[in-house]
N, C-alpha and C. Protein backbone atom coordinates (compact mmCIF):
# COMPACT_ATOMS: atom_id res chain seq x y z
N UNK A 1 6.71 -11.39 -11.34
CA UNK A 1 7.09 -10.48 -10.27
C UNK A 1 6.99 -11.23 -8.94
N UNK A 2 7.93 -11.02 -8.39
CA UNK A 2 7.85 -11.98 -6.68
C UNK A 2 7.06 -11.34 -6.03
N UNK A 3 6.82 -10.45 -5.90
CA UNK A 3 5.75 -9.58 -5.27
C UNK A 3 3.94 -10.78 -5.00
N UNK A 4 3.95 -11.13 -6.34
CA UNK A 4 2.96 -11.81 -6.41
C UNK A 4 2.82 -13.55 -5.57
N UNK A 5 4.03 -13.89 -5.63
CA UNK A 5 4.29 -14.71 -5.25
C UNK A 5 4.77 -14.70 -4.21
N UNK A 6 5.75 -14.34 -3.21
CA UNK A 6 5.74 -13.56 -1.77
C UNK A 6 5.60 -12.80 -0.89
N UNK A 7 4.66 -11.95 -1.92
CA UNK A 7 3.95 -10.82 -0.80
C UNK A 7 4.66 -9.82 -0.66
N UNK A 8 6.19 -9.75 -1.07
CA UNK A 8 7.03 -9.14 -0.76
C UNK A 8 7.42 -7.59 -1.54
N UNK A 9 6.69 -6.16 -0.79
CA UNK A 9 6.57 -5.57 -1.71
C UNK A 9 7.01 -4.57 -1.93
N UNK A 10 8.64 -4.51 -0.45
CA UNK A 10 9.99 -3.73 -0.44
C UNK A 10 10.40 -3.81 -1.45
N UNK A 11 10.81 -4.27 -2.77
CA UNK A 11 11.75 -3.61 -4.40
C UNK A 11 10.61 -2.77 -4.82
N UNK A 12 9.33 -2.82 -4.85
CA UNK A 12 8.51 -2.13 -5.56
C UNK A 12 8.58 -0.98 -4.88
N UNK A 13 8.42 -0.86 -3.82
CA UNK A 13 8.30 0.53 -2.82
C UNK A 13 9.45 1.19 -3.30
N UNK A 14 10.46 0.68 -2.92
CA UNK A 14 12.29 0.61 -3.11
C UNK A 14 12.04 1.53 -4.75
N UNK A 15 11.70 0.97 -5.56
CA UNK A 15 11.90 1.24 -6.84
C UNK A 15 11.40 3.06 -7.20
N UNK A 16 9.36 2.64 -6.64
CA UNK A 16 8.94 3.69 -6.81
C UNK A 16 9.41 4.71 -5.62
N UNK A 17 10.26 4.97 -4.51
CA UNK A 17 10.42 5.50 -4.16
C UNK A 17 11.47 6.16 -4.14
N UNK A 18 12.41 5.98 -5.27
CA UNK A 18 13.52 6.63 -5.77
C UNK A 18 13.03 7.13 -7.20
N UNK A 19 12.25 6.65 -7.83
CA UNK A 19 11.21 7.79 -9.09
C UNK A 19 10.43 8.77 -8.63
N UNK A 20 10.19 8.77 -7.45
CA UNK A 20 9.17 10.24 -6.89
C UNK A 20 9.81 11.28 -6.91
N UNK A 21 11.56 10.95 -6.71
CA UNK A 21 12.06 12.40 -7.01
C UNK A 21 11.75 13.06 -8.41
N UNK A 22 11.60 12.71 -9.08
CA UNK A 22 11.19 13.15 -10.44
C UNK A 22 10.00 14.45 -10.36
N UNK A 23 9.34 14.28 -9.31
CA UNK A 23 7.85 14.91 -8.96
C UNK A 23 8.29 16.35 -8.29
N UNK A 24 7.77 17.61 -9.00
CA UNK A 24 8.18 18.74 -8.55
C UNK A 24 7.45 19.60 -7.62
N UNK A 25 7.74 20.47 -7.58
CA UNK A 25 6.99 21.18 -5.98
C UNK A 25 5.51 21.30 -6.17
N UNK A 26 5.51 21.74 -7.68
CA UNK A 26 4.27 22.15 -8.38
C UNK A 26 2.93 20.83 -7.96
N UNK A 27 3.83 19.63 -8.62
CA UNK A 27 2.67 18.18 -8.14
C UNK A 27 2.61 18.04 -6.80
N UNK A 28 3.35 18.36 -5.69
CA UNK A 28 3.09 18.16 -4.39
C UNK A 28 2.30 19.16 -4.10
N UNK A 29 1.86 20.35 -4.47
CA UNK A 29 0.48 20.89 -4.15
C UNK A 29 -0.59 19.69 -3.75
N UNK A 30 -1.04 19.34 -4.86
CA UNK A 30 -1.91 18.73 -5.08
C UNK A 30 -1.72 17.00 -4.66
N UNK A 31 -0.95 16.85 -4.10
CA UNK A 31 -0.68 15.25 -4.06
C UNK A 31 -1.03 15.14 -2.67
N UNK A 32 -1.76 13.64 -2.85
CA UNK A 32 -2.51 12.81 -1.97
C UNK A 32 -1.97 11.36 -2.25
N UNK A 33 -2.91 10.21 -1.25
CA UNK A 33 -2.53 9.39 -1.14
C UNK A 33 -3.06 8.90 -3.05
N UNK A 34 -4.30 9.55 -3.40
CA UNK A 34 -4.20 9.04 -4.90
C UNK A 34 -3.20 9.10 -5.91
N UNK A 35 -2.29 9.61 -5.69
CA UNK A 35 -1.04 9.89 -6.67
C UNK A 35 -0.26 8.41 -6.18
N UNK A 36 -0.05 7.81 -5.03
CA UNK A 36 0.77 7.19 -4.67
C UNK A 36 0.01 5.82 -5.30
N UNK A 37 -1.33 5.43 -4.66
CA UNK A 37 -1.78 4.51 -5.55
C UNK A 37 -1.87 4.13 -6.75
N UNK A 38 -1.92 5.27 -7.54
CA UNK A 38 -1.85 5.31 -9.11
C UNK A 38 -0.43 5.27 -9.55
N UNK A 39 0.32 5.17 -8.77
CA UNK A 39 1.49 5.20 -9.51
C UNK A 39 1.45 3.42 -8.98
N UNK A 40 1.94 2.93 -7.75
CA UNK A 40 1.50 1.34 -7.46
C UNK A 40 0.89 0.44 -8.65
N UNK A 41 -0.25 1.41 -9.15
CA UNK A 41 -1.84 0.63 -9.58
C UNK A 41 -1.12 0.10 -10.91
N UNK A 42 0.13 1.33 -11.41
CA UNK A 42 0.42 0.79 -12.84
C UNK A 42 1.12 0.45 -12.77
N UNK A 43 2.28 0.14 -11.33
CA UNK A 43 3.23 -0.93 -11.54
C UNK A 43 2.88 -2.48 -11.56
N UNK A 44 2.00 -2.60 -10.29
CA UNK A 44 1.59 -3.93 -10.04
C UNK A 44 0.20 -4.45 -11.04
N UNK A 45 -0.26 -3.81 -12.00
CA UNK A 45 -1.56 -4.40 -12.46
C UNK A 45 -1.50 -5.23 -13.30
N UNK A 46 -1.57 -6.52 -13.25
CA UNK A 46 -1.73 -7.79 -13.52
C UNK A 46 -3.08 -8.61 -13.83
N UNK A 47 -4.04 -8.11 -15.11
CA UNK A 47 -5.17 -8.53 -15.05
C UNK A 47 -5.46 -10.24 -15.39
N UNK A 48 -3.74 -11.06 -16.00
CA UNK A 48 -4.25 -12.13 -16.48
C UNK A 48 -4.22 -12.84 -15.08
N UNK A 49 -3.35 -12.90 -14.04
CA UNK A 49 -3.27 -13.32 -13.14
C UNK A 49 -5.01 -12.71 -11.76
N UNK A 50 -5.28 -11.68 -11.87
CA UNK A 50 -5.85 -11.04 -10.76
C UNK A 50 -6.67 -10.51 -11.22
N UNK A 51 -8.07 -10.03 -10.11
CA UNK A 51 -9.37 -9.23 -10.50
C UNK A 51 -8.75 -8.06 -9.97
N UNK A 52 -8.30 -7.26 -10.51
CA UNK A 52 -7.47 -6.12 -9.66
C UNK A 52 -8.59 -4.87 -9.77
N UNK A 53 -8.83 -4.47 -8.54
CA UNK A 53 -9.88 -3.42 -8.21
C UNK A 53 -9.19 -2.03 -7.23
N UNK A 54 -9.96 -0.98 -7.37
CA UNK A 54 -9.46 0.14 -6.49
C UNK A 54 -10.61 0.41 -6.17
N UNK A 55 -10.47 1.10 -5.01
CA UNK A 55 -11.37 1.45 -4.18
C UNK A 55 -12.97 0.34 -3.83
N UNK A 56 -12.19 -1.00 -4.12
CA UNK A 56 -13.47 -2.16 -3.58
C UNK A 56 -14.37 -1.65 -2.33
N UNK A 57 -15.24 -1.64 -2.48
CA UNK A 57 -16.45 -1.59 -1.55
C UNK A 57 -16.34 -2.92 -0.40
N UNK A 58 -15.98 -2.62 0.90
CA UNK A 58 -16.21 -3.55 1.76
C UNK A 58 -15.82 -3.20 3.71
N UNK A 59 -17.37 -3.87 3.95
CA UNK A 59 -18.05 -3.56 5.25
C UNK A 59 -18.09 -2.07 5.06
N UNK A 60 -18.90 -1.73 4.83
CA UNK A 60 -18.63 0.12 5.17
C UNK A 60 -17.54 1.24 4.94
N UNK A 61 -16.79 0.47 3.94
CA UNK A 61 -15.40 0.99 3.88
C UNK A 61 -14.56 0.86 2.52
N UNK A 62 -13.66 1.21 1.79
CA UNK A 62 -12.92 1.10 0.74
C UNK A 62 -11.62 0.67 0.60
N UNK A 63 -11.57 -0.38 0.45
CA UNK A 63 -9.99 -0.86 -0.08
C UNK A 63 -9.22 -0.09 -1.38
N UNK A 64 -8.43 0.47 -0.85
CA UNK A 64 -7.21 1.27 -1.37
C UNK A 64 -7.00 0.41 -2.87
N UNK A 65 -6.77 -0.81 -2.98
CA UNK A 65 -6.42 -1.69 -3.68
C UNK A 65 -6.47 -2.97 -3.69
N UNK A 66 -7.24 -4.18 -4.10
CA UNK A 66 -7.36 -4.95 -4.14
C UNK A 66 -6.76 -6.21 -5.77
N UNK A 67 -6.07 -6.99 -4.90
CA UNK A 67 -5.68 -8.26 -6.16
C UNK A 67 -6.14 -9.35 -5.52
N UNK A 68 -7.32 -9.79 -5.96
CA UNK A 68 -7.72 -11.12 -5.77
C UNK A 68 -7.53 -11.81 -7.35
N UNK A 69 -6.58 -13.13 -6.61
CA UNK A 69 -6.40 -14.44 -7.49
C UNK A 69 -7.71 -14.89 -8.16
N UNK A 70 -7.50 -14.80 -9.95
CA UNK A 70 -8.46 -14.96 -10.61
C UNK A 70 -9.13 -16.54 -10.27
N UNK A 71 -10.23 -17.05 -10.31
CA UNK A 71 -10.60 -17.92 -9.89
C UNK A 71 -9.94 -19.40 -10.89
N UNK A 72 -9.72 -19.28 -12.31
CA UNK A 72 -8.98 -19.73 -12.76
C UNK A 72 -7.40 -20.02 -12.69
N UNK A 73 -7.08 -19.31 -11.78
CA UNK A 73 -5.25 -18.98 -11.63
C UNK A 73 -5.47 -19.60 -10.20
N UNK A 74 -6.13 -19.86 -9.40
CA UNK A 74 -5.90 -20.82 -7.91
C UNK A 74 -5.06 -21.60 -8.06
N UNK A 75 -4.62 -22.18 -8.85
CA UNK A 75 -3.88 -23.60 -9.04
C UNK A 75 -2.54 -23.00 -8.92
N UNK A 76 -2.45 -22.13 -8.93
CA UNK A 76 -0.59 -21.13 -8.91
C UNK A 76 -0.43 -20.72 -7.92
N UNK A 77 0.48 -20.61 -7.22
CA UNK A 77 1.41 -20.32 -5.63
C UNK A 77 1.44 -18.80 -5.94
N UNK A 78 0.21 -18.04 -6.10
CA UNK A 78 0.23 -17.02 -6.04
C UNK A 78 -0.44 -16.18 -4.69
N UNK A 79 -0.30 -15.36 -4.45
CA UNK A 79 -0.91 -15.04 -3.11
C UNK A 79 -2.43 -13.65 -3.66
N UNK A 80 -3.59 -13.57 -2.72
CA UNK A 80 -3.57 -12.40 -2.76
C UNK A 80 -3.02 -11.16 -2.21
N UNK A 81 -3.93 -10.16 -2.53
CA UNK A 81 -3.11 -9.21 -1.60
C UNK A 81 -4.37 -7.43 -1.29
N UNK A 82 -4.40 -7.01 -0.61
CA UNK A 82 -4.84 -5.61 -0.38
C UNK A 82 -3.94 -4.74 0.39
N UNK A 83 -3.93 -3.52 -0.60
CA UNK A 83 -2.65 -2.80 0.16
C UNK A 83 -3.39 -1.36 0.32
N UNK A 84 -3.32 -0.66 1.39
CA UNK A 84 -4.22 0.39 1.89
C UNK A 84 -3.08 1.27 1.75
N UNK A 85 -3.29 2.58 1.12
CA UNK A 85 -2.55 4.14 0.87
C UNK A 85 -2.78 5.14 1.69
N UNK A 86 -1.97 5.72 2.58
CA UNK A 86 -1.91 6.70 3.35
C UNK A 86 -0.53 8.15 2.94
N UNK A 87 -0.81 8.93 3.01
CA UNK A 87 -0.22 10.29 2.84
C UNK A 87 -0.26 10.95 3.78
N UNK A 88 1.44 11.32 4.19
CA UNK A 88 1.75 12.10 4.85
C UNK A 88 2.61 13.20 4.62
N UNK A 89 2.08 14.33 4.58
CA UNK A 89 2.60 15.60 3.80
C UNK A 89 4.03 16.12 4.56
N UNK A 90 4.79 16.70 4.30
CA UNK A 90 6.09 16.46 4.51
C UNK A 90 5.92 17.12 5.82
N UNK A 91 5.51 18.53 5.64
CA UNK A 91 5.37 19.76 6.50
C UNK A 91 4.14 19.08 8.07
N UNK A 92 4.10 17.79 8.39
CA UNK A 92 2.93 17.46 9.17
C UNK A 92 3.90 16.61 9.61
N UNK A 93 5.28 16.64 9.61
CA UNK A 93 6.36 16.16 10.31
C UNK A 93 7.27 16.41 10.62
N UNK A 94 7.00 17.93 10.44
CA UNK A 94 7.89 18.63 11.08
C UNK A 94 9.34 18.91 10.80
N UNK A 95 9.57 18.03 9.44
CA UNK A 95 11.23 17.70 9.36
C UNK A 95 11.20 18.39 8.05
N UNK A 96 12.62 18.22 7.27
CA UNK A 96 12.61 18.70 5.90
C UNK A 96 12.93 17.62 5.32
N UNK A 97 13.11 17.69 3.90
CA UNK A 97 13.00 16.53 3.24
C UNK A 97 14.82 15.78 3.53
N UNK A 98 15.34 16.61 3.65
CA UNK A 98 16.85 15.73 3.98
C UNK A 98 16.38 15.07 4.84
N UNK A 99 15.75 15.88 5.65
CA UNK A 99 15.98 14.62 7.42
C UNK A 99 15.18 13.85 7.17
N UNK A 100 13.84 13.79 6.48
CA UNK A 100 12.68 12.01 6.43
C UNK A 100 13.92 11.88 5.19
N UNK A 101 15.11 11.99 4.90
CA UNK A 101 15.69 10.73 4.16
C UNK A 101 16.58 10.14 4.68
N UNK A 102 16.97 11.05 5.86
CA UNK A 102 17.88 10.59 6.22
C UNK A 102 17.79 9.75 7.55
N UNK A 103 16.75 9.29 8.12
CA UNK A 103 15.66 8.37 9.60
C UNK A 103 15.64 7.25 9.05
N UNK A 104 15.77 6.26 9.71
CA UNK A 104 15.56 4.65 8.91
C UNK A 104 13.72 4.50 9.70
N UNK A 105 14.12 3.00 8.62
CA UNK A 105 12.46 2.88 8.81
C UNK A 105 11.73 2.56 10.18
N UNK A 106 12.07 2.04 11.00
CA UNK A 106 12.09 2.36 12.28
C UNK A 106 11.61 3.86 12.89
N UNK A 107 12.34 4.55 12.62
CA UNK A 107 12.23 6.22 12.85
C UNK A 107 11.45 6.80 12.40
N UNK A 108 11.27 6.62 10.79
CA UNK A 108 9.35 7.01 10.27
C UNK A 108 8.59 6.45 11.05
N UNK A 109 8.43 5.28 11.28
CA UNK A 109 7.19 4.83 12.07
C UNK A 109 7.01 5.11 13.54
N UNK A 110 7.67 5.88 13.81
CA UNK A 110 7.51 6.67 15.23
C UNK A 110 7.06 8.22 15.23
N UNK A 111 7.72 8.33 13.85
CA UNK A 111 6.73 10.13 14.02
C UNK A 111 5.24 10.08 14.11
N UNK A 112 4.82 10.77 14.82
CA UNK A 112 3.48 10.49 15.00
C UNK A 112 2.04 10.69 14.17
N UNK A 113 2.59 11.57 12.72
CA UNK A 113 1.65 11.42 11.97
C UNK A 113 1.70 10.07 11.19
N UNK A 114 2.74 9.90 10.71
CA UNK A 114 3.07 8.15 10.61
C UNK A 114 2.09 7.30 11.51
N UNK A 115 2.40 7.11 12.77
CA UNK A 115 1.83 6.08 13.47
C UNK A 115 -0.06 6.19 13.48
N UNK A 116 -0.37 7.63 13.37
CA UNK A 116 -1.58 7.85 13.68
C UNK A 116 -2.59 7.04 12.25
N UNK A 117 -1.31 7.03 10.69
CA UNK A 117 -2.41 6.58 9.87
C UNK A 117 -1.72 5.58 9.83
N UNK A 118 -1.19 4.79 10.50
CA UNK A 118 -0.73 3.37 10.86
C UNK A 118 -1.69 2.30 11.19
N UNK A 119 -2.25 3.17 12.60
CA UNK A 119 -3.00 2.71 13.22
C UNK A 119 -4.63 2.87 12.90
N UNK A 120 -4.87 3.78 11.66
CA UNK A 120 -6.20 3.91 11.09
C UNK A 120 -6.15 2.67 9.71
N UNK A 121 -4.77 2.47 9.04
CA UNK A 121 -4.94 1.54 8.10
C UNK A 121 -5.15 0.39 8.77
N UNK A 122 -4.06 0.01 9.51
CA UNK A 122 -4.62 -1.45 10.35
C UNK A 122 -6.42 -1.87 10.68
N UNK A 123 -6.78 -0.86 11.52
CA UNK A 123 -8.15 -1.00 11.09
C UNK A 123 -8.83 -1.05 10.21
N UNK A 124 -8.58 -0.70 9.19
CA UNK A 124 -9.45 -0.78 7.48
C UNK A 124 -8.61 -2.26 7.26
N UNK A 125 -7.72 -2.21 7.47
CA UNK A 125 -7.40 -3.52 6.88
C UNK A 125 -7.99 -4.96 7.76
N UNK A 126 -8.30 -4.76 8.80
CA UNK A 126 -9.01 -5.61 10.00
C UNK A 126 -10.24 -6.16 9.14
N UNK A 127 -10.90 -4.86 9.31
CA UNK A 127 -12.55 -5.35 8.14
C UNK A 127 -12.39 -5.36 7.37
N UNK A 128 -11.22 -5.24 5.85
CA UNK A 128 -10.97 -6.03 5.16
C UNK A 128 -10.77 -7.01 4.96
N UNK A 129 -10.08 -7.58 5.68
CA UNK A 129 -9.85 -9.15 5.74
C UNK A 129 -11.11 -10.17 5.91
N UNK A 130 -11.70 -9.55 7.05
CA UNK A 130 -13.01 -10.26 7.52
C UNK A 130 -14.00 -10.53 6.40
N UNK A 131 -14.31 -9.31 5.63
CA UNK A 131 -14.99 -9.21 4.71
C UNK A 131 -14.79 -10.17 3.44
N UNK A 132 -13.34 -10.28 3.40
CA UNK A 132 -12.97 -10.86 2.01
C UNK A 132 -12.65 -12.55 2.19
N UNK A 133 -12.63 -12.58 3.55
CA UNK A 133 -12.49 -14.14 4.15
C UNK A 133 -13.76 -14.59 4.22
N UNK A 134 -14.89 -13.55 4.61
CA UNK A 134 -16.53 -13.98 4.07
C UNK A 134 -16.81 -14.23 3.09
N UNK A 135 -16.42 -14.03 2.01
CA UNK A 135 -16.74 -14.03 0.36
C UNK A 135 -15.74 -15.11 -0.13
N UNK A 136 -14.16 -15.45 0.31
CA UNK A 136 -13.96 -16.42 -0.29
C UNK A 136 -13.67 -17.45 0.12
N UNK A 137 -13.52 -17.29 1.60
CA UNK A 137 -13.28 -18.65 2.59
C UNK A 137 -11.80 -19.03 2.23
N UNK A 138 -11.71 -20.03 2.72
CA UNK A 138 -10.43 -21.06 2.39
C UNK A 138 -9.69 -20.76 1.24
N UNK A 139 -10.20 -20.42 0.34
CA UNK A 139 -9.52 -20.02 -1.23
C UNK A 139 -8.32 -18.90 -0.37
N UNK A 140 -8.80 -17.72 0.31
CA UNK A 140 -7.99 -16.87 0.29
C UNK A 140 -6.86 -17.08 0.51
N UNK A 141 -5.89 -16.34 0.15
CA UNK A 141 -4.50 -16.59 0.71
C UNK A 141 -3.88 -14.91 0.68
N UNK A 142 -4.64 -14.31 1.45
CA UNK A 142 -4.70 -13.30 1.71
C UNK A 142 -3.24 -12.18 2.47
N UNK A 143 -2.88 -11.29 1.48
CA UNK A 143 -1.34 -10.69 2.49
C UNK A 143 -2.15 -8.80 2.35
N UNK A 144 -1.67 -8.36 3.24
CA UNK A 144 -2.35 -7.12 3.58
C UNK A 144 -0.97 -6.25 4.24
N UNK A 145 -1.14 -5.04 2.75
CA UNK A 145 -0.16 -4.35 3.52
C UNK A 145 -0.56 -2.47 3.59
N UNK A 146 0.52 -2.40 4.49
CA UNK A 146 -0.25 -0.79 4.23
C UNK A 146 1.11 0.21 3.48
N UNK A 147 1.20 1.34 2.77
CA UNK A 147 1.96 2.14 2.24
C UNK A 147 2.40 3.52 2.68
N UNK A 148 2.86 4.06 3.50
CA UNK A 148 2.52 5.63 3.88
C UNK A 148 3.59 6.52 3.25
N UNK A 149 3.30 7.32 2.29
CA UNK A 149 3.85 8.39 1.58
C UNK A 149 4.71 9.23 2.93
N UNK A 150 5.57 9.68 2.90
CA UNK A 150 5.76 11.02 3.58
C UNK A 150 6.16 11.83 2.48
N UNK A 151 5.59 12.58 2.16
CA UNK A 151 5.81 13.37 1.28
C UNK A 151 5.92 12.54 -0.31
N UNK A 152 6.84 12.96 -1.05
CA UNK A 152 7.93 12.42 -1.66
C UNK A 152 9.00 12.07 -1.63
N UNK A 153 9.32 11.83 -0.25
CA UNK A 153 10.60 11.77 0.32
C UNK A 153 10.99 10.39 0.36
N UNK A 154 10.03 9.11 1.46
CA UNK A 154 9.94 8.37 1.37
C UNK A 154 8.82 7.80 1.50
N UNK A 155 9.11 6.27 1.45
CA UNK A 155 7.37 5.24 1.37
C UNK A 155 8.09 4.18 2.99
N UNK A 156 6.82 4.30 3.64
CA UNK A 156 6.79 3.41 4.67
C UNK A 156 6.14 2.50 4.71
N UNK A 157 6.76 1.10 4.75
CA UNK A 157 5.64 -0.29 4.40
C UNK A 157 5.94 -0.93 5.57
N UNK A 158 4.53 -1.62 5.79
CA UNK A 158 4.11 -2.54 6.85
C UNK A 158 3.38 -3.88 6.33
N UNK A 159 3.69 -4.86 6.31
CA UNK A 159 3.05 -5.91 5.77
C UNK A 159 2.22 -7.35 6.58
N UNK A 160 0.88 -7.12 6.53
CA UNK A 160 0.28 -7.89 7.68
C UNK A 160 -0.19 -9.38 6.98
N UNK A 161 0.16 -10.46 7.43
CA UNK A 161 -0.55 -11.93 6.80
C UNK A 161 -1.87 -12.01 7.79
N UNK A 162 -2.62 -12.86 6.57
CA UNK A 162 -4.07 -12.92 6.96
C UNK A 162 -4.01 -14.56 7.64
């Protein structure tokens, strides 16, 4: 998967975000950013390559998702990666689901419940990095991205290098 190898994690988003239509009114009761991860968790989980963890413990805080390069697999142009999950419920933007499909990505990231857990992942992802650059130093090769659900409508990705 290139994903692993460039960080690059627009087809996956791309992919799972044309299968969410599948998901009916009934599961959006109940849907959170854990539905979005768990669906991620079983696309991307790669245990021969990665120590792949959810909800890692670090500085005071929880990583959404973590793939750190198995210590044996260093020798491969693989990258790591932590990708932080945010949910934004459709109705907390005021729009209906035509219109968040029909805004480019640009335009999600200006509604303001968007930006508000934009700007709360960036921070988790800040002391993530720090944390995980304490523990592996130089080894890391660290890519950090964040995911924001709007609804089921669409997925908004932001992708930060360490």
């Amino acid at each position: 998967m290139p994903f692993y190898r460039d960080g690059d994690l627009r087809p996956t988003c791309e992919l799972i975000e044309k299968r969410l239509a599948v998901l009916d009114n009934r599961d959006y009761r109940q849907a959170n950013e854990l539905l979005v991860k768990t669906i991620f968790l079983s696309v991307l989980f790669n245990d021969l390559y990665y120590m792949v963890d959810s909800e890692t413990s670090l500085q005071r805080g929880y990583a959404d998702l973590t793939m750190i390069l198995r210590p044996d697999m260093r020798q491969y142009r693989l990258l790591d990666h932590v990708v932080e999950f945010k949910f934004v419920k459709l109705k907390d933007t005021g729009l209906s689901g035509a219109e968040v499909r029909e805004l480019t990505e640009e335009q999600l990231k200006a509604l303001e419940p968007v930006k508000q857990n934009l700007t709360m992942a960036e921070g988790q992802l800040a002391r993530y990095r720090q944390a995980l650059s304490a523990i592996y130093g130089d080894r890391l090769r660290l890519h950090t991205h964040v995911v924001i659900s709007i609804g089921f409508e669409r997925l908004v990705l932001v992708k930060y290098f360490c």
